[in-house]
N, C-alpha and C. Protein backbone atom coordinates (compact mmCIF):
# COMPACT_ATOMS: atom_id res chain seq x y z
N UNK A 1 -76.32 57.78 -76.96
CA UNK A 1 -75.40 57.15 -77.89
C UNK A 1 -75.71 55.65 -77.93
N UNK A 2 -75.77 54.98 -78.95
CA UNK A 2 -76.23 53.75 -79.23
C UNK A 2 -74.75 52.91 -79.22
N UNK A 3 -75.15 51.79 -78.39
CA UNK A 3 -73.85 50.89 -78.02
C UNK A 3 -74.13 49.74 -78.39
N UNK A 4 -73.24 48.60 -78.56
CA UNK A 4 -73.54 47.16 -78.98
C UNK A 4 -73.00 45.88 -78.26
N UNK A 5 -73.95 45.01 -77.90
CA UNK A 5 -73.15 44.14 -77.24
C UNK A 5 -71.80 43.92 -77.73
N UNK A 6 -70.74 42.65 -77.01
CA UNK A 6 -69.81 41.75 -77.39
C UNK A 6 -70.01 41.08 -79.02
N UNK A 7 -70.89 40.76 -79.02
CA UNK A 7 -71.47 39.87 -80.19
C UNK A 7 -71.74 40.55 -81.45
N UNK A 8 -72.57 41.88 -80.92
CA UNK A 8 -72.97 42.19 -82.27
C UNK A 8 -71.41 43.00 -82.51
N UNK A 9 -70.72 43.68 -81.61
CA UNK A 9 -69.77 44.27 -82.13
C UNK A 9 -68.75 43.17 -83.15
N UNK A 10 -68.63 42.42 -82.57
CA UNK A 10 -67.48 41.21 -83.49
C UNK A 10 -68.17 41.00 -84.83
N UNK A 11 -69.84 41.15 -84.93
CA UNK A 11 -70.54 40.70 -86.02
C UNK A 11 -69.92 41.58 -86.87
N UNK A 12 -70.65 42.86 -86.59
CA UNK A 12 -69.69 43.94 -87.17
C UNK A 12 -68.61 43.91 -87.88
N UNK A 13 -67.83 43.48 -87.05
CA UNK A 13 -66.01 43.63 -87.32
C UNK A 13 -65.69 42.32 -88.41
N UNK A 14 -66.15 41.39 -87.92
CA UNK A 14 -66.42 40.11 -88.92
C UNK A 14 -65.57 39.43 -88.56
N UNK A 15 -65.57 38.82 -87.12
CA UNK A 15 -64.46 38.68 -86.33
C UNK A 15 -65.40 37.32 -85.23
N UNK A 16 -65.15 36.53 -84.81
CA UNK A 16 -65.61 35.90 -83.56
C UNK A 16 -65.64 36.42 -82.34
N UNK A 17 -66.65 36.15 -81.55
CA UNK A 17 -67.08 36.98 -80.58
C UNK A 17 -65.90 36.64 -79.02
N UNK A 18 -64.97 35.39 -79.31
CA UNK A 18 -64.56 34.81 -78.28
C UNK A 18 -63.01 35.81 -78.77
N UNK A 19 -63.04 36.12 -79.80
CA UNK A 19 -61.65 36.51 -80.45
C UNK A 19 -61.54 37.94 -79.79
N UNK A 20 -62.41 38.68 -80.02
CA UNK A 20 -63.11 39.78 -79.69
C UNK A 20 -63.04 40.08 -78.15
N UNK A 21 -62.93 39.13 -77.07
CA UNK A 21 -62.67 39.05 -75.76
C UNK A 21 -61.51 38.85 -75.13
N UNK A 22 -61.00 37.88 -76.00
CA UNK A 22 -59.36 37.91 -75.72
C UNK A 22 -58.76 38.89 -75.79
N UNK A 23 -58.95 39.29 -77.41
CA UNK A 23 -58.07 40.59 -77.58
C UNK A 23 -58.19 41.81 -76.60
N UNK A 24 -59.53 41.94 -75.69
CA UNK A 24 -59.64 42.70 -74.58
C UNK A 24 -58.89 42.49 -73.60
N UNK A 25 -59.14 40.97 -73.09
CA UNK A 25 -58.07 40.24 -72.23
C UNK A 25 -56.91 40.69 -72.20
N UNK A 26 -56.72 40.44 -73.31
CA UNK A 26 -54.70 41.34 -73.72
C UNK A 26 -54.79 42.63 -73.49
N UNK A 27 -55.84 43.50 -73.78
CA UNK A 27 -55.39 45.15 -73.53
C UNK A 27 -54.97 45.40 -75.30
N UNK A 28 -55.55 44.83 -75.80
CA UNK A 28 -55.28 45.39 -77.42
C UNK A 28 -56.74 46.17 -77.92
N UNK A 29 -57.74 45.89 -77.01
CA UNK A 29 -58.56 46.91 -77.81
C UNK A 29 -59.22 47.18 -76.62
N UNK A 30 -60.42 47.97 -76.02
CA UNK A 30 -61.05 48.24 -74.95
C UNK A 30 -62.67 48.72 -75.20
N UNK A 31 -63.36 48.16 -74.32
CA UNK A 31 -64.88 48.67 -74.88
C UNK A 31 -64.99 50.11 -73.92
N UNK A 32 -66.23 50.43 -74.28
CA UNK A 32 -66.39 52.07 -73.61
C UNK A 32 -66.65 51.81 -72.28
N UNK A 33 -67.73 50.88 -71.82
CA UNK A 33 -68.36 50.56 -70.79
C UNK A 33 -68.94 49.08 -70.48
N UNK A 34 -68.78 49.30 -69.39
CA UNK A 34 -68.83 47.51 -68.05
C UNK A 34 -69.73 48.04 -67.37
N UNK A 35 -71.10 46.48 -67.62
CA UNK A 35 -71.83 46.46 -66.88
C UNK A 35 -71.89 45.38 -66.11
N UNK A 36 -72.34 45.33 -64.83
CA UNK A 36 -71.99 44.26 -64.22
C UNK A 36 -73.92 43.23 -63.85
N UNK A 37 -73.94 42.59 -64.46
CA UNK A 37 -75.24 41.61 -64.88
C UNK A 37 -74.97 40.00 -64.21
N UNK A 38 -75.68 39.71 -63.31
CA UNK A 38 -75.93 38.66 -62.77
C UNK A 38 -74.21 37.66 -62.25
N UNK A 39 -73.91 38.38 -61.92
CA UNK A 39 -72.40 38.41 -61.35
C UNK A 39 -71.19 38.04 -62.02
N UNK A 40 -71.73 38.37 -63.37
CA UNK A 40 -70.04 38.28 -64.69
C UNK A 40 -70.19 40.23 -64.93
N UNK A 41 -69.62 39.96 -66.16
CA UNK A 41 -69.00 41.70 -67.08
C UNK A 41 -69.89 41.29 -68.28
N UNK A 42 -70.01 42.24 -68.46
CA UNK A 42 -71.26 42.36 -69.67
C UNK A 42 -70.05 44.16 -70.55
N UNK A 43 -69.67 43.91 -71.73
CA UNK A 43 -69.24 44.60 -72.22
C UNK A 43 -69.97 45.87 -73.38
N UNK A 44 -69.95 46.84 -73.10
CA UNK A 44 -71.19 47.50 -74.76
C UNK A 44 -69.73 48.56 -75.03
N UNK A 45 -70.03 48.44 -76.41
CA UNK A 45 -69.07 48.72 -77.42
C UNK A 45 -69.82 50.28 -78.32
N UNK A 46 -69.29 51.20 -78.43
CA UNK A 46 -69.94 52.67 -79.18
C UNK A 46 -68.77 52.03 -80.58
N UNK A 47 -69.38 52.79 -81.65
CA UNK A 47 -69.19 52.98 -82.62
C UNK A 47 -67.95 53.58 -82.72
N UNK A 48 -66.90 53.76 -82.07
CA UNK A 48 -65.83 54.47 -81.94
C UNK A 48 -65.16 53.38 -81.50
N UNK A 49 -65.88 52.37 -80.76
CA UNK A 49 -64.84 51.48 -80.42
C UNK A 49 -64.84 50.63 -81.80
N UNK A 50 -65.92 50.11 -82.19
CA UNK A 50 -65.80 49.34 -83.29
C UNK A 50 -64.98 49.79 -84.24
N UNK A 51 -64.69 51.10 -84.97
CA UNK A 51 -63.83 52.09 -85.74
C UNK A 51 -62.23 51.05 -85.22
N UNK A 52 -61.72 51.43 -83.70
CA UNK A 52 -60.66 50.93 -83.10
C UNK A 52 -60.42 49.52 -83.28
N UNK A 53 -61.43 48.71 -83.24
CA UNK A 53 -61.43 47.59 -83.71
C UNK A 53 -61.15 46.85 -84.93
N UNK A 54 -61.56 47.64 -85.95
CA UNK A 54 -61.69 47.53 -87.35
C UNK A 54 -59.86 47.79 -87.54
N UNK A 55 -59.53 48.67 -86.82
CA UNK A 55 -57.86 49.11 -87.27
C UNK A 55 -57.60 48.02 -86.82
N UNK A 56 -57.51 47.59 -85.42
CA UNK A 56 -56.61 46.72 -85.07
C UNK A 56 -56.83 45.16 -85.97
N UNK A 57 -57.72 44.99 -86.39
CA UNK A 57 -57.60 43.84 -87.31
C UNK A 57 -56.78 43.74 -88.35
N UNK A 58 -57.06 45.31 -89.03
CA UNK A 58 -56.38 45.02 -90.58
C UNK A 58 -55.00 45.45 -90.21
N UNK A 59 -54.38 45.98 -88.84
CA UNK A 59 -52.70 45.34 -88.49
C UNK A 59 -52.46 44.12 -88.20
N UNK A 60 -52.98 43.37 -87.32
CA UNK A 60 -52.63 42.46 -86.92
C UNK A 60 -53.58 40.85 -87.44
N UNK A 61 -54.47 40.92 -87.72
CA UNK A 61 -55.37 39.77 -88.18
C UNK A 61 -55.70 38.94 -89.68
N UNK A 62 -55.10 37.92 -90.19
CA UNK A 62 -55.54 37.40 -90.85
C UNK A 62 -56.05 36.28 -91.13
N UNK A 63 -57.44 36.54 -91.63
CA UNK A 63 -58.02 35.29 -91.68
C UNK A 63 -57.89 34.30 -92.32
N UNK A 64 -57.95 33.10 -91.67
CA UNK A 64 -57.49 31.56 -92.44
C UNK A 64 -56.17 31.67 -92.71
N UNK A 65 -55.25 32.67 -91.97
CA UNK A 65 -53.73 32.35 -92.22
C UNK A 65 -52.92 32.65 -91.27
N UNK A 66 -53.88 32.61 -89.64
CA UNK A 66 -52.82 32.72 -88.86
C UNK A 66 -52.10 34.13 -88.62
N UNK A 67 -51.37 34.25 -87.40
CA UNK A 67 -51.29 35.25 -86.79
C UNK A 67 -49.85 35.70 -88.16
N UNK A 68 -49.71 37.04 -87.91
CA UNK A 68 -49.02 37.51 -89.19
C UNK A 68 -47.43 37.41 -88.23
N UNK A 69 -46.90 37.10 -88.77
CA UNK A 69 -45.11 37.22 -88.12
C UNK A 69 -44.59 38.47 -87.42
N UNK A 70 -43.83 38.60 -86.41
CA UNK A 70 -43.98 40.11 -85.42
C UNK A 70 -43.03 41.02 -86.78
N UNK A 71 -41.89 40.09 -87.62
CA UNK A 71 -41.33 41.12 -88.82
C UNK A 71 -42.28 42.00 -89.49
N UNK A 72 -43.52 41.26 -89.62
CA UNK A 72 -44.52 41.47 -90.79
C UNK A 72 -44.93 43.11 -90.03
N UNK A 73 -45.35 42.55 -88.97
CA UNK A 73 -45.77 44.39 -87.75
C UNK A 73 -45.51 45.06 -87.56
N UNK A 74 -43.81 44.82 -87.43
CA UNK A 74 -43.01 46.11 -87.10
C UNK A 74 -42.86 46.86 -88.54
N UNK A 75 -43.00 46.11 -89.48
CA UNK A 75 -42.02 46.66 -90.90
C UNK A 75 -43.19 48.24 -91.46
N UNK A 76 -44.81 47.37 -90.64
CA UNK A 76 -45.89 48.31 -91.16
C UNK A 76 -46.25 49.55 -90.32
């Protein structure tokens, strides 16, 4: 199964790659698999995660306008 870094996955998504880490940070999205490379986390992302990714944007993400209001989230 073909996986993608941090980077290219956000490329993908059309998203920043630092944005893309946080939101892991939080537990809002999760990659498949952790590799552990020269003593950090190295993240690879399957095509299933990117899919998961892609949702969680178009709930919660808009670009150039800031995080959407928690009314705006719950109502959807």
């Amino acid at each position: 199964m073909k996986t993608f870094s941090t980077k290219q996955a956000a490329r993908q998504v059309g998203i920043h790659w630092v944005t893309l880490l946080r939101w892991q940070a939080d537990g809002k999205v999760s990659a498949s698999e952790q590799l552990g490379m020269n003593g950090g986390k190295h993240w690879r992302w399957t095509a299933k995660d990117i899919v998961k990714i892609r949702e969680y944007k178009k709930r919660h993400y808009r670009e150039g306008q800031g995080r959407r209001s928690k009314s705006a989230v719950k109502t959807k």
